[in-house]
C-alpha atoms as a PDB file:
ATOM      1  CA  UNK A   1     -71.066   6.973   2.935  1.00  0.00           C
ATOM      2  CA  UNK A   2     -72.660   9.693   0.778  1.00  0.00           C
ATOM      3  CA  UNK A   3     -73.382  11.637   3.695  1.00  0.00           C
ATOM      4  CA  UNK A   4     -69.415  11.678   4.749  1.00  0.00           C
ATOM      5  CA  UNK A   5     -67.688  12.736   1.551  1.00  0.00           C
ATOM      6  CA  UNK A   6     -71.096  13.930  -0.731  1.00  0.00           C
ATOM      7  CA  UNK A   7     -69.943  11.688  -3.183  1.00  0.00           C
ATOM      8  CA  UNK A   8     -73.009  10.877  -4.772  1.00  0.00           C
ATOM      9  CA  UNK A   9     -75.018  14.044  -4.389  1.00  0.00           C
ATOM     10  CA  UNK A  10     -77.883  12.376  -3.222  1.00  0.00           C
ATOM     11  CA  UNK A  11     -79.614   9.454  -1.375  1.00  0.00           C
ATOM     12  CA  UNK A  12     -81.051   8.660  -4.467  1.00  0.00           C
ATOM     13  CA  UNK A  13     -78.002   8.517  -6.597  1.00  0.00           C
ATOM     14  CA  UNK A  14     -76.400   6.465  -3.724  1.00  0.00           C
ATOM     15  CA  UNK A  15     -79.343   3.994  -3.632  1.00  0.00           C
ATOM     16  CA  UNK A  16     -78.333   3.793  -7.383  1.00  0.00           C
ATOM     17  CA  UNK A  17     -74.906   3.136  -6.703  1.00  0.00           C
ATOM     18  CA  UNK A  18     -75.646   0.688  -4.476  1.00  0.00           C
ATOM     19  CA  UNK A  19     -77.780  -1.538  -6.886  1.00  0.00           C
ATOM     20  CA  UNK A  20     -74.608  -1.538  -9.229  1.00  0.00           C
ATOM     21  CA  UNK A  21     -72.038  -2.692  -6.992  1.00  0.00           C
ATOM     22  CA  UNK A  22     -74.751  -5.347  -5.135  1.00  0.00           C
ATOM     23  CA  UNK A  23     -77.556  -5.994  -7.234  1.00  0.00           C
ATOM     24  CA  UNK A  24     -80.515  -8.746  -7.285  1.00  0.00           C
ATOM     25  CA  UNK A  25     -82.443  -6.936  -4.314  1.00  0.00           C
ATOM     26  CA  UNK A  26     -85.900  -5.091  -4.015  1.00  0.00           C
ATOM     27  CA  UNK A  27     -86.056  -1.232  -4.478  1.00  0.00           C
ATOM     28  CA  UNK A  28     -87.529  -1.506  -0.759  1.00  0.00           C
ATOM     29  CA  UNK A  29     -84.563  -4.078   0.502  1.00  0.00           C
ATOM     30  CA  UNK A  30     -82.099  -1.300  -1.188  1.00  0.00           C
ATOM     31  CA  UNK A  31     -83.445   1.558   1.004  1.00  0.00           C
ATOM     32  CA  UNK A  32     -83.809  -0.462   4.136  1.00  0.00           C
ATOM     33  CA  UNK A  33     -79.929  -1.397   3.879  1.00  0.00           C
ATOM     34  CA  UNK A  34     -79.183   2.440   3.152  1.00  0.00           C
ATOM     35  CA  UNK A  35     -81.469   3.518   6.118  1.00  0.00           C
ATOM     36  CA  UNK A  36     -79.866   0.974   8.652  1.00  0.00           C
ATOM     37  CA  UNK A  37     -76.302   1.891   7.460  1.00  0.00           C
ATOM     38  CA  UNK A  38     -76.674   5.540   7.725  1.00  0.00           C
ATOM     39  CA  UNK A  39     -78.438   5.029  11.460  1.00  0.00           C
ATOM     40  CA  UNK A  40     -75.533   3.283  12.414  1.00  0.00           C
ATOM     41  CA  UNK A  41     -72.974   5.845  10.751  1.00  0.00           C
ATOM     42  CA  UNK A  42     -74.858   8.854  13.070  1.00  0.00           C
ATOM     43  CA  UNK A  43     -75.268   6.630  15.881  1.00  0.00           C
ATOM     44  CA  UNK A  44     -71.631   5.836  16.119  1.00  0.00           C
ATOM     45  CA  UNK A  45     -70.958   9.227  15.682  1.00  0.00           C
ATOM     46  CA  UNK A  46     -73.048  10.568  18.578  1.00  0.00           C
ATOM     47  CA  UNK A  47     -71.523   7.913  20.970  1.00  0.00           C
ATOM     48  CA  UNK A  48     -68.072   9.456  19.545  1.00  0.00           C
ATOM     49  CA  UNK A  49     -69.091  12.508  20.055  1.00  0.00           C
ATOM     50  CA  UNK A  50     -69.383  12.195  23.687  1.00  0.00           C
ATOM     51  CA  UNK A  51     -66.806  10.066  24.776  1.00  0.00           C
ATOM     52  CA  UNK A  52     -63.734  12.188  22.418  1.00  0.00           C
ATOM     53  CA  UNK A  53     -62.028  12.628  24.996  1.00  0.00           C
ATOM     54  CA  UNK A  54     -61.361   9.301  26.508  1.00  0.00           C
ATOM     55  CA  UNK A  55     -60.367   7.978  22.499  1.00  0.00           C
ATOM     56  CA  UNK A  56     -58.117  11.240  22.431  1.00  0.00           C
ATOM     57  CA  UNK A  57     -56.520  10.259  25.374  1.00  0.00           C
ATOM     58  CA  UNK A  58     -56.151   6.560  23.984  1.00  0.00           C
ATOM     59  CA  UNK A  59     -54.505   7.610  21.161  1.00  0.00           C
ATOM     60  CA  UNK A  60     -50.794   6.284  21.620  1.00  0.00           C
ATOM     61  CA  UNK A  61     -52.339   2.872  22.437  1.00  0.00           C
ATOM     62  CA  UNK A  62     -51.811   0.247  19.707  1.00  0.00           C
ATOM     63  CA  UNK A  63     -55.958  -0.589  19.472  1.00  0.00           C
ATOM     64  CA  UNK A  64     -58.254   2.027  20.759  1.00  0.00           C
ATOM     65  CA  UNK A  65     -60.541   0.736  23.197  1.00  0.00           C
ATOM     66  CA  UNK A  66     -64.186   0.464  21.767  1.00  0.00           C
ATOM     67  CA  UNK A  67     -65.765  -2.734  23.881  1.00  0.00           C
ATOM     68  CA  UNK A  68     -67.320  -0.557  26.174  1.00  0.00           C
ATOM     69  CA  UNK A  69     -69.424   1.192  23.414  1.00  0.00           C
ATOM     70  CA  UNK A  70     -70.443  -2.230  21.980  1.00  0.00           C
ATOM     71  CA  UNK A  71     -73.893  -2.761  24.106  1.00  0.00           C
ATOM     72  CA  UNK A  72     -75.023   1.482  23.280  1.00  0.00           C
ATOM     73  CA  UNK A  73     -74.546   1.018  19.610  1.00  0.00           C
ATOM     74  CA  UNK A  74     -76.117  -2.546  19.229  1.00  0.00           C
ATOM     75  CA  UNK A  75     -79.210  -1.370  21.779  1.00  0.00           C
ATOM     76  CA  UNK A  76     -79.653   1.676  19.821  1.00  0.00           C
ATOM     77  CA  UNK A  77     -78.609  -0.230  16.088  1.00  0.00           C
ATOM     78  CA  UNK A  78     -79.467  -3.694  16.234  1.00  0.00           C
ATOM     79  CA  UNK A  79     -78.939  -6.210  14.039  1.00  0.00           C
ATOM     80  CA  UNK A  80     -75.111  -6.095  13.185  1.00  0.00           C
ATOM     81  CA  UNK A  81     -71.866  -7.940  13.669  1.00  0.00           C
ATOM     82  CA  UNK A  82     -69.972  -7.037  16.741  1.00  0.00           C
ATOM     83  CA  UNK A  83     -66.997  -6.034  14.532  1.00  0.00           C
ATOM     84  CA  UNK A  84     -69.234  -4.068  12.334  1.00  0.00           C
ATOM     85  CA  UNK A  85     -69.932  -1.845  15.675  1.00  0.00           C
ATOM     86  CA  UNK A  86     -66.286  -1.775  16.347  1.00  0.00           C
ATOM     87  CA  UNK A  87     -65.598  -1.050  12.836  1.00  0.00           C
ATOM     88  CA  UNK A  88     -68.051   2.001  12.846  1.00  0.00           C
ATOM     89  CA  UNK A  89     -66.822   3.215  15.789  1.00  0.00           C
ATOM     90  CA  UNK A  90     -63.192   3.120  15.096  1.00  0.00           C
ATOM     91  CA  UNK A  91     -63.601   4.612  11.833  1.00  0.00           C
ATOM     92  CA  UNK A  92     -65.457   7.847  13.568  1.00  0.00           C
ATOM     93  CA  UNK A  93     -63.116   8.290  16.189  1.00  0.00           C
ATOM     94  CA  UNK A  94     -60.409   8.516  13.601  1.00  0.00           C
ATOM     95  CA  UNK A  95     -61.998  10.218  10.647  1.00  0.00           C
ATOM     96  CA  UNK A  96     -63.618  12.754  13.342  1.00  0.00           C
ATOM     97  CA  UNK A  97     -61.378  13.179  15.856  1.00  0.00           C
ATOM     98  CA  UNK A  98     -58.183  11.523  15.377  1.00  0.00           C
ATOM     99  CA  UNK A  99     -56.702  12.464  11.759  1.00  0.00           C
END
């Protein structure tokens, strides 16, 4: 995600890069897709954010535990796979607070 690593600079540039790798879709599809992603990116990170401690102390487990977190992000993010939640979760708990 742009916002993550500033790879693209932008939003718009992003957008752009975006279209390239999956194109065939409305300007207005585009930015809907980019706008849901991101929400879901700062969402996970806020429910991250305040529960650190209980991943940290997780951390020698094989698979952290993210079930519990599963009806927050999917109330406050709708419309995605449960392991796309998971997914987002476990990839801020490392990347944020793990690595």
């Amino acid at each position: 995600m742009y916002e993550e690593f500033g790879a693209y600079g932008s939003e718009k540039n992003a957008l752009r890069a975006l279209e390239r790798r999956r194109g065939g879709f409305t300007a207005r599809q585009y930015a809907a897709a980019f706008d849901k992603a991101t929400r879901l990116l700062r969402t996970a990170k806020e429910i991250v954010g305040a529960n650190a401690g209980k991943f940290w102390e997780q951390r020698g487990e094989q698979l952290l535990d993210f079930a519990e977190f599963d009806d927050e992000l999917k109330e406050k993010c709708p419309g995605f796979r449960l392991s796309t939640y998971r997914g987002a979760l476990a990839w801020v708990s490392y990347w944020h607070h793990l690595r």
